[in-house]
C-alpha atoms as a PDB file:
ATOM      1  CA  UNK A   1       0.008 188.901 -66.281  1.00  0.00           C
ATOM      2  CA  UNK A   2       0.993 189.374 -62.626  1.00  0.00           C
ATOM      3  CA  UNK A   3       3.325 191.888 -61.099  1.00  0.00           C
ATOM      4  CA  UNK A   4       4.376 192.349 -57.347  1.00  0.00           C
ATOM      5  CA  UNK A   5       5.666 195.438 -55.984  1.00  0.00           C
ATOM      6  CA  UNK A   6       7.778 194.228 -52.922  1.00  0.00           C
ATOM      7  CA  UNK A   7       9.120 197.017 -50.523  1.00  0.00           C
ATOM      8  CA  UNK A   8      11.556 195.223 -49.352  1.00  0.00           C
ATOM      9  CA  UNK A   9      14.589 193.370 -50.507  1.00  0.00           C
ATOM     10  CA  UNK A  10      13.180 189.871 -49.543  1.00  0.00           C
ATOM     11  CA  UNK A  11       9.923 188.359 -50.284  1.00  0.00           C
ATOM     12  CA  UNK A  12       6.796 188.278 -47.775  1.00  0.00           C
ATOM     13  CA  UNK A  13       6.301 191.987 -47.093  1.00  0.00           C
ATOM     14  CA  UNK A  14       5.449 192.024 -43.566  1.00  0.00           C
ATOM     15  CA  UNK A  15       5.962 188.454 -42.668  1.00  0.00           C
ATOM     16  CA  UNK A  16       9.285 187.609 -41.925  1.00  0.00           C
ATOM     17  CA  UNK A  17      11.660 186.261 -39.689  1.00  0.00           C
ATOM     18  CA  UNK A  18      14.760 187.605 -37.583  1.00  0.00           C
ATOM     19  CA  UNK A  19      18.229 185.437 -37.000  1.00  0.00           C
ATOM     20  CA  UNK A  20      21.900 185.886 -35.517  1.00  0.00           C
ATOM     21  CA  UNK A  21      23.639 188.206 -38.173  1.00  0.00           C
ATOM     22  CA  UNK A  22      20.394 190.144 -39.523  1.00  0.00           C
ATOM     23  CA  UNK A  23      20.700 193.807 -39.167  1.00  0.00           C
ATOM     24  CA  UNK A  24      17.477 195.942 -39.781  1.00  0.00           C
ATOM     25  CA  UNK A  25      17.090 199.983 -39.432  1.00  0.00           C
ATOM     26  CA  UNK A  26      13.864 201.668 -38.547  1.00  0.00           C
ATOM     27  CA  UNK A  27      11.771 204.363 -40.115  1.00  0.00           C
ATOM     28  CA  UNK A  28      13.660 206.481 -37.428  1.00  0.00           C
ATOM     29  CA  UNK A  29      16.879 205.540 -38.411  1.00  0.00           C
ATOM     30  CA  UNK A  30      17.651 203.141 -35.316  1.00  0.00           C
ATOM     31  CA  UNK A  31      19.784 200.006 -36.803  1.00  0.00           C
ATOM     32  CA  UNK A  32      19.543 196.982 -34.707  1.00  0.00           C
ATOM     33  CA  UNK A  33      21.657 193.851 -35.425  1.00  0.00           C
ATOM     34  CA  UNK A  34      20.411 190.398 -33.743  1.00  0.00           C
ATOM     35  CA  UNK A  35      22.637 188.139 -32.043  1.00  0.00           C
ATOM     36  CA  UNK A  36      20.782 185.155 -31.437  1.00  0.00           C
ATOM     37  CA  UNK A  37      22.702 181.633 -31.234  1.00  0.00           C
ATOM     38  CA  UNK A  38      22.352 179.852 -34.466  1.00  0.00           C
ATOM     39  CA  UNK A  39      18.833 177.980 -34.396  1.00  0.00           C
ATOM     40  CA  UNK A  40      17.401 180.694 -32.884  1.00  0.00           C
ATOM     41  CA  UNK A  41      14.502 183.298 -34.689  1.00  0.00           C
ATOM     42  CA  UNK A  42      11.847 185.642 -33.718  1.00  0.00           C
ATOM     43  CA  UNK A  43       8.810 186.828 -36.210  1.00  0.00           C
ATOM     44  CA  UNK A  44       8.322 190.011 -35.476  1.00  0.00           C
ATOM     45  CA  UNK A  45       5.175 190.192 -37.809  1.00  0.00           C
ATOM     46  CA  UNK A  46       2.426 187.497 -38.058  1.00  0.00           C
ATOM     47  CA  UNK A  47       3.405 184.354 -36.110  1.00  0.00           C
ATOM     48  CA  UNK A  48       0.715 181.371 -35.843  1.00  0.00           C
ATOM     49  CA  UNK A  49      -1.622 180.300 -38.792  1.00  0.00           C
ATOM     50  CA  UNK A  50      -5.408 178.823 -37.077  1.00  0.00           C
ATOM     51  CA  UNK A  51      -6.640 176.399 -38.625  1.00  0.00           C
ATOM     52  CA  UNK A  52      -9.569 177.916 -40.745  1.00  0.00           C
ATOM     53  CA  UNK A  53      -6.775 179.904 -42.712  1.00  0.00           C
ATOM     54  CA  UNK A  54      -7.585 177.193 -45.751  1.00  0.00           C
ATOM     55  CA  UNK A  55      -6.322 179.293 -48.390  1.00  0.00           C
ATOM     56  CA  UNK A  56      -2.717 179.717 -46.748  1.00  0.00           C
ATOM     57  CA  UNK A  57      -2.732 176.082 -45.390  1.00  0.00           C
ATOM     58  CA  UNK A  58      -3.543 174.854 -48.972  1.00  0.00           C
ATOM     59  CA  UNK A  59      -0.008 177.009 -50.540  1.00  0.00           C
ATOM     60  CA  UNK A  60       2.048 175.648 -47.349  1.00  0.00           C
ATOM     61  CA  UNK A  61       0.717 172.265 -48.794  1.00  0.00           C
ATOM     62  CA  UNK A  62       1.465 172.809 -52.468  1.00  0.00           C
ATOM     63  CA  UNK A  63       4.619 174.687 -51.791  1.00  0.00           C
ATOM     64  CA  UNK A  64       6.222 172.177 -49.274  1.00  0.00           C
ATOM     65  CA  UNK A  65       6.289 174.493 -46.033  1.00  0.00           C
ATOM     66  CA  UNK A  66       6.495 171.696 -43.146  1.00  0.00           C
ATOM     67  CA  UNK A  67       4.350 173.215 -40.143  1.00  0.00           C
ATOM     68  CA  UNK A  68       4.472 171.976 -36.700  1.00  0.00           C
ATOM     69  CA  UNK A  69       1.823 173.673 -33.681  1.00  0.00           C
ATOM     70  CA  UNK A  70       1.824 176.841 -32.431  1.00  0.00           C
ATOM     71  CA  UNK A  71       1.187 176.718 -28.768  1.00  0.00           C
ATOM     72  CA  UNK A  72      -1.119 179.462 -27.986  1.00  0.00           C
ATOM     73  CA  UNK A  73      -2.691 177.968 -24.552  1.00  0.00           C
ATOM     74  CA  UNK A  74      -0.809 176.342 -21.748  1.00  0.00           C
ATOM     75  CA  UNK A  75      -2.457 175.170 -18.709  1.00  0.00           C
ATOM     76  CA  UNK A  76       1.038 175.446 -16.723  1.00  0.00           C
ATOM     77  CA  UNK A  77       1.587 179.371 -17.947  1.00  0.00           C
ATOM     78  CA  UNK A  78       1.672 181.800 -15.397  1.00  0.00           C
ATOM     79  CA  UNK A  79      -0.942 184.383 -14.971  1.00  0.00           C
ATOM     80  CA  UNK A  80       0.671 187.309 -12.234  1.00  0.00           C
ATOM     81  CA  UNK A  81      -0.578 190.891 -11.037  1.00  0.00           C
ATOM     82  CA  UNK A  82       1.668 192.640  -8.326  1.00  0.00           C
ATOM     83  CA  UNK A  83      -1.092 193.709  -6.520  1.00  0.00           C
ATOM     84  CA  UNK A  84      -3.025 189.853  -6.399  1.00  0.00           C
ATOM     85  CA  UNK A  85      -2.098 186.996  -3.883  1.00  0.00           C
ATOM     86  CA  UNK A  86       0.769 189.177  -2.814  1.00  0.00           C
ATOM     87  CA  UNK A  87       2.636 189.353  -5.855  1.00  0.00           C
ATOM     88  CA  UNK A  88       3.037 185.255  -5.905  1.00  0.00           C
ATOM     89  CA  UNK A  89       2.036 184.206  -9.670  1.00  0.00           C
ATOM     90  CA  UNK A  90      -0.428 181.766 -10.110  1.00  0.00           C
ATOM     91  CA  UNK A  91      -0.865 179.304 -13.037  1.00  0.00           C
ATOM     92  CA  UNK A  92      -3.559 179.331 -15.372  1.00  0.00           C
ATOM     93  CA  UNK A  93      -5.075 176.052 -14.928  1.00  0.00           C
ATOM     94  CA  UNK A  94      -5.545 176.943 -10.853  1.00  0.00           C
ATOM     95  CA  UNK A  95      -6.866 180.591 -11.670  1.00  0.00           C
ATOM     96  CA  UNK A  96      -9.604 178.995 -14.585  1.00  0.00           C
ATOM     97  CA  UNK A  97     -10.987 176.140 -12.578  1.00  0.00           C
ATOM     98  CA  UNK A  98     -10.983 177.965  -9.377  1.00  0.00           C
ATOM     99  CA  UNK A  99     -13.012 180.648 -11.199  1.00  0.00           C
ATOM    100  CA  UNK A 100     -15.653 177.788 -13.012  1.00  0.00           C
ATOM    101  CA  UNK A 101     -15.744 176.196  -9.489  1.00  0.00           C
ATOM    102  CA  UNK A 102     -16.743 179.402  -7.473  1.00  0.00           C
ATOM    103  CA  UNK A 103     -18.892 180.283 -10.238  1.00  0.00           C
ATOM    104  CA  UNK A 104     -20.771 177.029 -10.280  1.00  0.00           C
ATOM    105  CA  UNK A 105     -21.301 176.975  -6.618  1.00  0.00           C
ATOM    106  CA  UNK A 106     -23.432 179.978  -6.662  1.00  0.00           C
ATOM    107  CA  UNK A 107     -25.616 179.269  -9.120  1.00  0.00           C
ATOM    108  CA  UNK A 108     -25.939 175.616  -7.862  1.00  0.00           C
ATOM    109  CA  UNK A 109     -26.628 177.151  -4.602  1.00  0.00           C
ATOM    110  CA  UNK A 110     -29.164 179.788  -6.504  1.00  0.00           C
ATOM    111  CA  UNK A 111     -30.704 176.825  -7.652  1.00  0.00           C
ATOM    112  CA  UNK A 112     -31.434 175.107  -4.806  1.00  0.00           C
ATOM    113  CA  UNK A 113     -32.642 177.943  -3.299  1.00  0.00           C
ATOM    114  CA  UNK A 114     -35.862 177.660  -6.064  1.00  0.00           C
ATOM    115  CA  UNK A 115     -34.741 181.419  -7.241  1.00  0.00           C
ATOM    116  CA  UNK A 116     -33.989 180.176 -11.150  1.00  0.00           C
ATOM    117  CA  UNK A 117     -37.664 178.507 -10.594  1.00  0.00           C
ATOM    118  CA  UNK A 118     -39.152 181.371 -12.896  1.00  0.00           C
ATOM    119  CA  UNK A 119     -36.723 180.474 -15.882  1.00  0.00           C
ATOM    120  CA  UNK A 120     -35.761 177.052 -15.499  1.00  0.00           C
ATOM    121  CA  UNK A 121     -37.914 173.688 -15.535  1.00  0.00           C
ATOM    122  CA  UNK A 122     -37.128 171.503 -12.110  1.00  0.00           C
ATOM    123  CA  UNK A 123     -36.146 168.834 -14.504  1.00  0.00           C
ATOM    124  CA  UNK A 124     -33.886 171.466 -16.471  1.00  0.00           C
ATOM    125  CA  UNK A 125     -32.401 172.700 -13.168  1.00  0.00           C
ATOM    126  CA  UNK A 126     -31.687 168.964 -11.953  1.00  0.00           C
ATOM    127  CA  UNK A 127     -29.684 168.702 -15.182  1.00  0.00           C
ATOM    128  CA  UNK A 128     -28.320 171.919 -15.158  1.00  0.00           C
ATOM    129  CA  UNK A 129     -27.103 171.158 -11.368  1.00  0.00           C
ATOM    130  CA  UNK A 130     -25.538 167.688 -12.828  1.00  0.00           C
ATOM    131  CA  UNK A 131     -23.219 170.013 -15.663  1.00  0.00           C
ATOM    132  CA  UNK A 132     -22.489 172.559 -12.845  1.00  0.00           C
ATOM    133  CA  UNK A 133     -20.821 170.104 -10.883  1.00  0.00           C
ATOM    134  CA  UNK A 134     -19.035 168.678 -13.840  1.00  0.00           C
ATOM    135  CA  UNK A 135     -17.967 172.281 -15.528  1.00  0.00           C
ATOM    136  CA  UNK A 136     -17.115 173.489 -11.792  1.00  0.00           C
ATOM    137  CA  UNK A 137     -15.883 169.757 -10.234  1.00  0.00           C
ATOM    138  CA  UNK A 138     -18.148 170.489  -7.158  1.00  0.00           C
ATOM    139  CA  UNK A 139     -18.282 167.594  -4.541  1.00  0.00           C
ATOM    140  CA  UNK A 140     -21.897 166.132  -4.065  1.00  0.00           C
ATOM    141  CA  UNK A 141     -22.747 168.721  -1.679  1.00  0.00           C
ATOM    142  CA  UNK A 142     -22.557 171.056  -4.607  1.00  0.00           C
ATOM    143  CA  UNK A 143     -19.404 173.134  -2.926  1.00  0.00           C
ATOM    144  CA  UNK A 144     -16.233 173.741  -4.511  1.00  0.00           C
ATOM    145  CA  UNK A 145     -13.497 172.571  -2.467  1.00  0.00           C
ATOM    146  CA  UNK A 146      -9.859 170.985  -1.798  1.00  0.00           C
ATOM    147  CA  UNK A 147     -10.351 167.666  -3.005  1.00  0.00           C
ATOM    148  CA  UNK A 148      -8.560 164.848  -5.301  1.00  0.00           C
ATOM    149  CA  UNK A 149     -12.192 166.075  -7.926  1.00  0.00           C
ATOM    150  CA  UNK A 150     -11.031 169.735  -7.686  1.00  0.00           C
ATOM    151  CA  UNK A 151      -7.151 169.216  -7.809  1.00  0.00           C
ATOM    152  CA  UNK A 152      -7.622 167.151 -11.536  1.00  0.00           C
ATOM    153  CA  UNK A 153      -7.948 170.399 -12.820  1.00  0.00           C
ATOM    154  CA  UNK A 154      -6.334 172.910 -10.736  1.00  0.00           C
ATOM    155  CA  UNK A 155      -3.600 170.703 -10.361  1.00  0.00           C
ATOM    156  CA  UNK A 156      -2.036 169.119  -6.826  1.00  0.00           C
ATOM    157  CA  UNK A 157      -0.096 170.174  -3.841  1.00  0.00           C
ATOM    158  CA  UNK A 158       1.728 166.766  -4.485  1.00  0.00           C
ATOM    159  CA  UNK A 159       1.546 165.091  -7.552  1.00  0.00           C
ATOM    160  CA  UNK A 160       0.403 161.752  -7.820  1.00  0.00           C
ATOM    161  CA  UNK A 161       2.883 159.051  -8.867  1.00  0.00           C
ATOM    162  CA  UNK A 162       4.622 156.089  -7.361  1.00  0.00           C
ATOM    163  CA  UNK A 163       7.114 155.420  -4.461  1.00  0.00           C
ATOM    164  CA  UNK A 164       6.437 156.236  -0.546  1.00  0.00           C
ATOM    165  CA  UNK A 165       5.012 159.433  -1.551  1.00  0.00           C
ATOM    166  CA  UNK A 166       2.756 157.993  -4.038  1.00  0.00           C
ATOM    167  CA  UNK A 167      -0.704 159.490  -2.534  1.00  0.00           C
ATOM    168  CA  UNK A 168      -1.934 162.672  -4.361  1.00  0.00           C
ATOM    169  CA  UNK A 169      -2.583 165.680  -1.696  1.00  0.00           C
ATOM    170  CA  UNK A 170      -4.891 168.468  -3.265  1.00  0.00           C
ATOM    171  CA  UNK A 171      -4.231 171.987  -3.681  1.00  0.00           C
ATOM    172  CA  UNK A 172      -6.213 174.789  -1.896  1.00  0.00           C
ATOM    173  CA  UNK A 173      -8.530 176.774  -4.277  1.00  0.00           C
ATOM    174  CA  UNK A 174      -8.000 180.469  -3.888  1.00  0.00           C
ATOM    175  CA  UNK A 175     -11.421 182.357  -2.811  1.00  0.00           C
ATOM    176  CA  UNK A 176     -13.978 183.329  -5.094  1.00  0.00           C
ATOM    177  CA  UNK A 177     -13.793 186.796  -3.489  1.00  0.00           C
ATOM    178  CA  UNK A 178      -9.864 187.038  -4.227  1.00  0.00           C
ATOM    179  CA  UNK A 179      -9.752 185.971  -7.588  1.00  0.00           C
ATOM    180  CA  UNK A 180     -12.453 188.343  -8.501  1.00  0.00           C
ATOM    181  CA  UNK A 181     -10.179 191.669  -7.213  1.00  0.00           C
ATOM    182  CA  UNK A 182      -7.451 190.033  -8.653  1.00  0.00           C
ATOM    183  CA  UNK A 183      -8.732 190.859 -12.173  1.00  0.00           C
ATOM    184  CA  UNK A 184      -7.127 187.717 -13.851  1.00  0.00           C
ATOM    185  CA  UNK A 185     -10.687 185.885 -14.971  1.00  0.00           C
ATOM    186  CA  UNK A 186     -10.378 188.938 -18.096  1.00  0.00           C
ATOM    187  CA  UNK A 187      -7.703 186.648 -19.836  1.00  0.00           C
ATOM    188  CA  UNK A 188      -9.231 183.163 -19.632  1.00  0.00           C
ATOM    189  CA  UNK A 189     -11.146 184.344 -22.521  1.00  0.00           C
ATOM    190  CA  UNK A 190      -8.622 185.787 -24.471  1.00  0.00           C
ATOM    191  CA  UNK A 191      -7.857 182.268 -25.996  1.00  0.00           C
ATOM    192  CA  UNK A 192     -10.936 180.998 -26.926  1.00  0.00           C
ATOM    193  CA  UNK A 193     -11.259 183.843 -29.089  1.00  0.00           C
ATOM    194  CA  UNK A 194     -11.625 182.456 -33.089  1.00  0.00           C
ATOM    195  CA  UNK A 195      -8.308 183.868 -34.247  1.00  0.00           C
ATOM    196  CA  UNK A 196      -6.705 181.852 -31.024  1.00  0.00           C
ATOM    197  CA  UNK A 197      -8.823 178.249 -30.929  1.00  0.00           C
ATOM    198  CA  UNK A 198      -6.751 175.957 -31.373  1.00  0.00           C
ATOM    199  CA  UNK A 199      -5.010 174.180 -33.533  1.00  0.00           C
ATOM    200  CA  UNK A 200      -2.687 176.924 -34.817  1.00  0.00           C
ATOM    201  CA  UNK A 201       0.265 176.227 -36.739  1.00  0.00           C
ATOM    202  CA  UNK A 202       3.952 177.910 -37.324  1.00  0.00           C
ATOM    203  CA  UNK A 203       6.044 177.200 -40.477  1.00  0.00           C
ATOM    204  CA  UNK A 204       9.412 174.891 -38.949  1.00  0.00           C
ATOM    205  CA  UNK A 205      11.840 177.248 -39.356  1.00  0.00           C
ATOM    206  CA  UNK A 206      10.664 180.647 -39.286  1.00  0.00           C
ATOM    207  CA  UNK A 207       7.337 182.501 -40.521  1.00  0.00           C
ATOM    208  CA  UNK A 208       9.489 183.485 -43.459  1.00  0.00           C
ATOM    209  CA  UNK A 209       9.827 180.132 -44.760  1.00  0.00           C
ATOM    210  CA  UNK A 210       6.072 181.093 -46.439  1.00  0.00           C
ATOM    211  CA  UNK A 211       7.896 183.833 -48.152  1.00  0.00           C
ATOM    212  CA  UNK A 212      10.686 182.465 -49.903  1.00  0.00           C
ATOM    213  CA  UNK A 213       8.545 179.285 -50.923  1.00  0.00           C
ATOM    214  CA  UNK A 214       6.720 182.029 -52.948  1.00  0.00           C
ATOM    215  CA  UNK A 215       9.274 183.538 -54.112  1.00  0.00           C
ATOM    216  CA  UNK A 216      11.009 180.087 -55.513  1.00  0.00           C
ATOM    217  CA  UNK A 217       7.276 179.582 -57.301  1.00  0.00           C
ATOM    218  CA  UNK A 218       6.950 182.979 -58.538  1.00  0.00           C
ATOM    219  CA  UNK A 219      10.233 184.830 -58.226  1.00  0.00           C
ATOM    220  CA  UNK A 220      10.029 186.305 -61.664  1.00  0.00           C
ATOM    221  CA  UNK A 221       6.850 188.416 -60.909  1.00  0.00           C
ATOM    222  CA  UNK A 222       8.164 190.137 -58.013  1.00  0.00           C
ATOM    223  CA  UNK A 223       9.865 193.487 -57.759  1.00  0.00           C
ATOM    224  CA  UNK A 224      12.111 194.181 -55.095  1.00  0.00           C
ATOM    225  CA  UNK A 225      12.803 197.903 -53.496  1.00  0.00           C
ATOM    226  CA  UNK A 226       9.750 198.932 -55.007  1.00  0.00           C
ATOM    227  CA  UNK A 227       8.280 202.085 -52.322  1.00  0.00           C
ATOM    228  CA  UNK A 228       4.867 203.187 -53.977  1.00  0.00           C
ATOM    229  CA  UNK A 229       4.014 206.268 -53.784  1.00  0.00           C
ATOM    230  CA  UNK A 230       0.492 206.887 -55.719  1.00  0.00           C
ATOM    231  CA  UNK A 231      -2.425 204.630 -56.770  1.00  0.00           C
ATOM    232  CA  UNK A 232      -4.391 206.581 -59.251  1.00  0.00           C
ATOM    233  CA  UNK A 233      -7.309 204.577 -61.236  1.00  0.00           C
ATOM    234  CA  UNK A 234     -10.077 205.066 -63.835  1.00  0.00           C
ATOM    235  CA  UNK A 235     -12.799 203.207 -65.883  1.00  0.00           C
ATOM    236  CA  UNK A 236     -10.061 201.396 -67.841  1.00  0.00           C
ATOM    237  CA  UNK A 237      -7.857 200.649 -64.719  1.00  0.00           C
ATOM    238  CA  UNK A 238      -5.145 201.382 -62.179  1.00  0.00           C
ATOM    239  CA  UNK A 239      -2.213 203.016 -62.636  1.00  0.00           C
ATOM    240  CA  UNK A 240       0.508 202.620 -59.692  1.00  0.00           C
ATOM    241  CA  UNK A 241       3.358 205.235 -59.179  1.00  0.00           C
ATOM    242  CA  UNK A 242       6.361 203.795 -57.241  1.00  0.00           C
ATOM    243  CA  UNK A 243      10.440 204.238 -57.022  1.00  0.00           C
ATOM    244  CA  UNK A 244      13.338 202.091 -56.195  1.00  0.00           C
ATOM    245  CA  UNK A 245      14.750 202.781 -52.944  1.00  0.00           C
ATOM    246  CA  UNK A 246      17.504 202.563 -54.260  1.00  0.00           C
ATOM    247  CA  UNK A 247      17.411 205.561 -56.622  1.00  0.00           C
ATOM    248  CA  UNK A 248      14.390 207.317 -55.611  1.00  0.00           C
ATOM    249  CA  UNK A 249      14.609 210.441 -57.884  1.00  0.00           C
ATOM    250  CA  UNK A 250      12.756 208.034 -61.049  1.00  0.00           C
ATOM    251  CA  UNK A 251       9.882 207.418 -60.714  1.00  0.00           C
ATOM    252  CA  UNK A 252       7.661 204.466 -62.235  1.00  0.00           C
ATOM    253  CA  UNK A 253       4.692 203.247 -63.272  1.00  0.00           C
ATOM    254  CA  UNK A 254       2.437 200.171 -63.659  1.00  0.00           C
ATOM    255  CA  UNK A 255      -0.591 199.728 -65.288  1.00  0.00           C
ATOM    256  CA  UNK A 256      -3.334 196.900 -64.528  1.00  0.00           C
ATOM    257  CA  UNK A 257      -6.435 195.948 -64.798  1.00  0.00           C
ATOM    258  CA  UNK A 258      -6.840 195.635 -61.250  1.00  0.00           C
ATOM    259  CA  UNK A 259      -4.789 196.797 -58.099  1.00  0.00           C
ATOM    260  CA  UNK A 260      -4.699 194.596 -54.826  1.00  0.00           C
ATOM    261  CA  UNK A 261      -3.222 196.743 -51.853  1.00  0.00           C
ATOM    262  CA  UNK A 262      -2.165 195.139 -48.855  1.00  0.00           C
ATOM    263  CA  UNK A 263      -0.208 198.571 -47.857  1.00  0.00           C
ATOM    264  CA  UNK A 264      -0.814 199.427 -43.912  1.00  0.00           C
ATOM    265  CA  UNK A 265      -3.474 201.848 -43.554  1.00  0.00           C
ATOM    266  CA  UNK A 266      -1.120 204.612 -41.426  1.00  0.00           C
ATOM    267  CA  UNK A 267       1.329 204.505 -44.570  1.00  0.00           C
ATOM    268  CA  UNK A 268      -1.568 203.806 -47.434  1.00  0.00           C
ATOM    269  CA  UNK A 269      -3.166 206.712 -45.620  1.00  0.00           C
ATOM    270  CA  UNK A 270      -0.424 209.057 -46.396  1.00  0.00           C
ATOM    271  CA  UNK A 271      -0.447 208.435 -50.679  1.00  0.00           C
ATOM    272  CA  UNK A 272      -1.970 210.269 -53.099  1.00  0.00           C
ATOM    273  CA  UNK A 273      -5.011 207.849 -53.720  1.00  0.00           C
ATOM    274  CA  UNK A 274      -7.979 207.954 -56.263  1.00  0.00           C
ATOM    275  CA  UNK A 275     -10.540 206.702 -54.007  1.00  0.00           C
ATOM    276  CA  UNK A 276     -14.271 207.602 -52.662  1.00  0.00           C
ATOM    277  CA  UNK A 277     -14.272 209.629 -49.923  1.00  0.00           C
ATOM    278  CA  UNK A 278     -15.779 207.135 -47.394  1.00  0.00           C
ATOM    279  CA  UNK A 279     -13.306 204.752 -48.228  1.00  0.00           C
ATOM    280  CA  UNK A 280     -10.751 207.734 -48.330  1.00  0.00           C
ATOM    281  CA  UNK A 281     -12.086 208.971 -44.524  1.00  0.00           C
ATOM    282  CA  UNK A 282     -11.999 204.998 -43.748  1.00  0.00           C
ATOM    283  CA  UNK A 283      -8.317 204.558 -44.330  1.00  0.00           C
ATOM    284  CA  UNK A 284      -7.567 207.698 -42.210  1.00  0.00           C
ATOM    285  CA  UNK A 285      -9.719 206.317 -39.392  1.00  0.00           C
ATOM    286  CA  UNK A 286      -9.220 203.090 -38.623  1.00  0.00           C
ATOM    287  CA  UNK A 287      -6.902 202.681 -35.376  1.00  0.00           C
ATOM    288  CA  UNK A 288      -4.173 199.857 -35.123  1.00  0.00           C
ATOM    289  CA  UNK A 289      -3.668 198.168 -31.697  1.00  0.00           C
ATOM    290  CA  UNK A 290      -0.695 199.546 -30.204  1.00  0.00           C
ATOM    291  CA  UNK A 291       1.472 196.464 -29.377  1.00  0.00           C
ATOM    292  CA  UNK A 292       4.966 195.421 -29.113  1.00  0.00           C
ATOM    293  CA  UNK A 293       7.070 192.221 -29.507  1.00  0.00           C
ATOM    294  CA  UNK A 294      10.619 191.716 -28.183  1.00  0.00           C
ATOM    295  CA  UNK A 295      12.888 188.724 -28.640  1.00  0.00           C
ATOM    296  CA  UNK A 296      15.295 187.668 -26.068  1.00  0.00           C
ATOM    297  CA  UNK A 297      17.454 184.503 -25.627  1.00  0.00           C
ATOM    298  CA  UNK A 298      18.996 183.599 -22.141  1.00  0.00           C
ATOM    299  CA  UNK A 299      21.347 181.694 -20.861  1.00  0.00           C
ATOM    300  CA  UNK A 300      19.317 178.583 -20.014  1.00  0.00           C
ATOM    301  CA  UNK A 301      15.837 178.132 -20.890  1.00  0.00           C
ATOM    302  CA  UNK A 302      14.896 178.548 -17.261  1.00  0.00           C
ATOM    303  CA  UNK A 303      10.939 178.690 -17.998  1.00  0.00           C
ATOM    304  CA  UNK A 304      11.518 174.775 -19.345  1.00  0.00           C
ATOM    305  CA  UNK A 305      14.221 173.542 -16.942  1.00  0.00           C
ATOM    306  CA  UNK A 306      12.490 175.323 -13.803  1.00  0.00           C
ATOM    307  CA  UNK A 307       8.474 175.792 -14.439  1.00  0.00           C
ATOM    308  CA  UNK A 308       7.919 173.008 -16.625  1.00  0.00           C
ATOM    309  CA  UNK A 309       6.571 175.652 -19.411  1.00  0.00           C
ATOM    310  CA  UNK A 310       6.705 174.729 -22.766  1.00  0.00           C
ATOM    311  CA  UNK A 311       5.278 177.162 -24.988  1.00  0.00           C
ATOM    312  CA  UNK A 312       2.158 178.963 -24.362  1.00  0.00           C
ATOM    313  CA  UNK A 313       1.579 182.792 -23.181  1.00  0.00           C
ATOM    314  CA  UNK A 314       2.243 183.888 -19.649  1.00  0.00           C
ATOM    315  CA  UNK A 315       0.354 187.350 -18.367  1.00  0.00           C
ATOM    316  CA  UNK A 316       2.166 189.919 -15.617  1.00  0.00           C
ATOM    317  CA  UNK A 317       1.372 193.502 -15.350  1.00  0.00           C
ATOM    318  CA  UNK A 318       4.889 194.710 -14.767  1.00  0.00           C
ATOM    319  CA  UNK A 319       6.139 197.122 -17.483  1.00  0.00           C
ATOM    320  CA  UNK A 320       8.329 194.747 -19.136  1.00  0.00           C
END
């Protein structure tokens, strides 16, 4: 026999979703009421599913939650630092190959120069100078450059296509030197990361969608408004002390064999708990990445209509 202790009023605990019309009041007492247009959502918990998740993908499967992609890289984002290239943002897919091309030109250029000699075979280094000009789309003189090679993947000053203006013109790469002090090379990274590799997916609909599928399968088991407020176990099992929030002065109890916790360490850490003290000093340690997520509909969805962005993350250091 199975019993859930649910905090909240709804089903998925921390994942959930926020629409036009849903009010919700913090810890501090703050109430905030969303206004979105109808259509319109924001997770303000978990919000993409990667693809080695198996064990989540397999209940989205059995429980019939459609997903669609979660776009978590887009070559056409903006990357933007008000003290780099005067203030002018620059897209990702200029700022990554310009960085691979000035990066590949030195070390071809090392190479020729016989200094990897000590390290590298000459027949390794001839094929190591054949990827460097494909990773970095060098020209045969092994320099990275303005050129139609270069502009396939930092994109064009004009695009190809048909017409009188049909000819492609390439785009200037920015200077090795400059895109170094610009600092911006420390997110190309951040998506290739295994959390972020692609393919990620999103429930259609809203990250809650996972929740209430559950809770059509296994309403019955869960109990709603249920705050714990001790975990207390022994050679026979765990007992768990909790109250409804909506009369708090009773407390109650359940007793199982075992206990799985998927409280947040900052509020687990502040429960009575019956556990060893390196798990105990564990629980009080472990830091959570201070981060924030804000939802905001516009008028128009200018970063579409204007940019040609469609999904993806975009980087600025403004305080915004």
């Amino acid at each position: 026999k199975v019993q859930i202790l649910e905090f909240n009023n709804r089903a998925g605990g921390r994942n959930w979703s926020i629409r036009g019309g849903d009010s919700f009041t913090e810890l501090g007492g703050l109430k905030q009421t969303c206004q979105f247009e109808q259509g319109l959502y924001l997770n303000p918990g978990p919000w993409r599913i990667p693809y080695h998740h198996r064990a989540l993908l397999d209940y989205c499967r059995r429980l019939n939650v459609t997903l669609e992609p979660f776009i978590q890289l887009n070559h056409n984002a903006y990357m933007h630092a008000t003290r780099a290239f005067g203030g002018k943002p620059q897209r990702f897919r200029s700022i990554k190959a310009d960085f691979q091309g000035g990066v590949a030109e030195l070390l071809a250029k090392v190479s020729q120069q016989g200094r990897l000699d000590e390290f590298v075979t000459k027949e390794d280094q001839e094929i190591l100078l054949q990827a460097l000009r494909d990773w970095g789309a060098l020209d045969r003189d092994y320099k990275y450059n303005a050129n139609l090679g270069s502009a396939e993947f930092r994109g064009y000053a004009r695009d190809p296509g048909g017409g009188l203006m049909g000819d492609p013109l390439p785009s200037d790469p920015i200077p090795l030197q400059e895109l170094l002090r610009s600092r911006m090379w420390r997110y190309l990274q951040s998506f290739a990361r295994y959390d972020f590799q692609m393919t990620l997916f999103q429930p259609v609909g809203g990250m809650d969608m996972i929740g209430k599928a559950f809770a059509r399968e296994v309403g019955d088991l869960i109990r709603y408004n249920s705050k714990v407020t001790q975990i207390q176990q022994n050679g026979s099992g765990v007992t768990v002390s909790y109250v409804d929030t909506a009369s708090p002065s009773a407390v109650q109890q359940a007793t199982a064999d075992w206990c799985i916790c998927t409280i947040p360490l900052p509020i687990l850490s502040q429960l009575p708990l019956d556990v060893s003290g390196p798990m105990k000093n564990a629980i009080d340690s472990l830091p959570y990445a201070a981060s924030v997520k804000v939802g905001l509909q516009f008028k128009r969805r200018f970063w579409e209509e204007d940019e040609a962005i469609y999904g993806g993350i975009s980087y600025t250091d403004l305080p915004i």
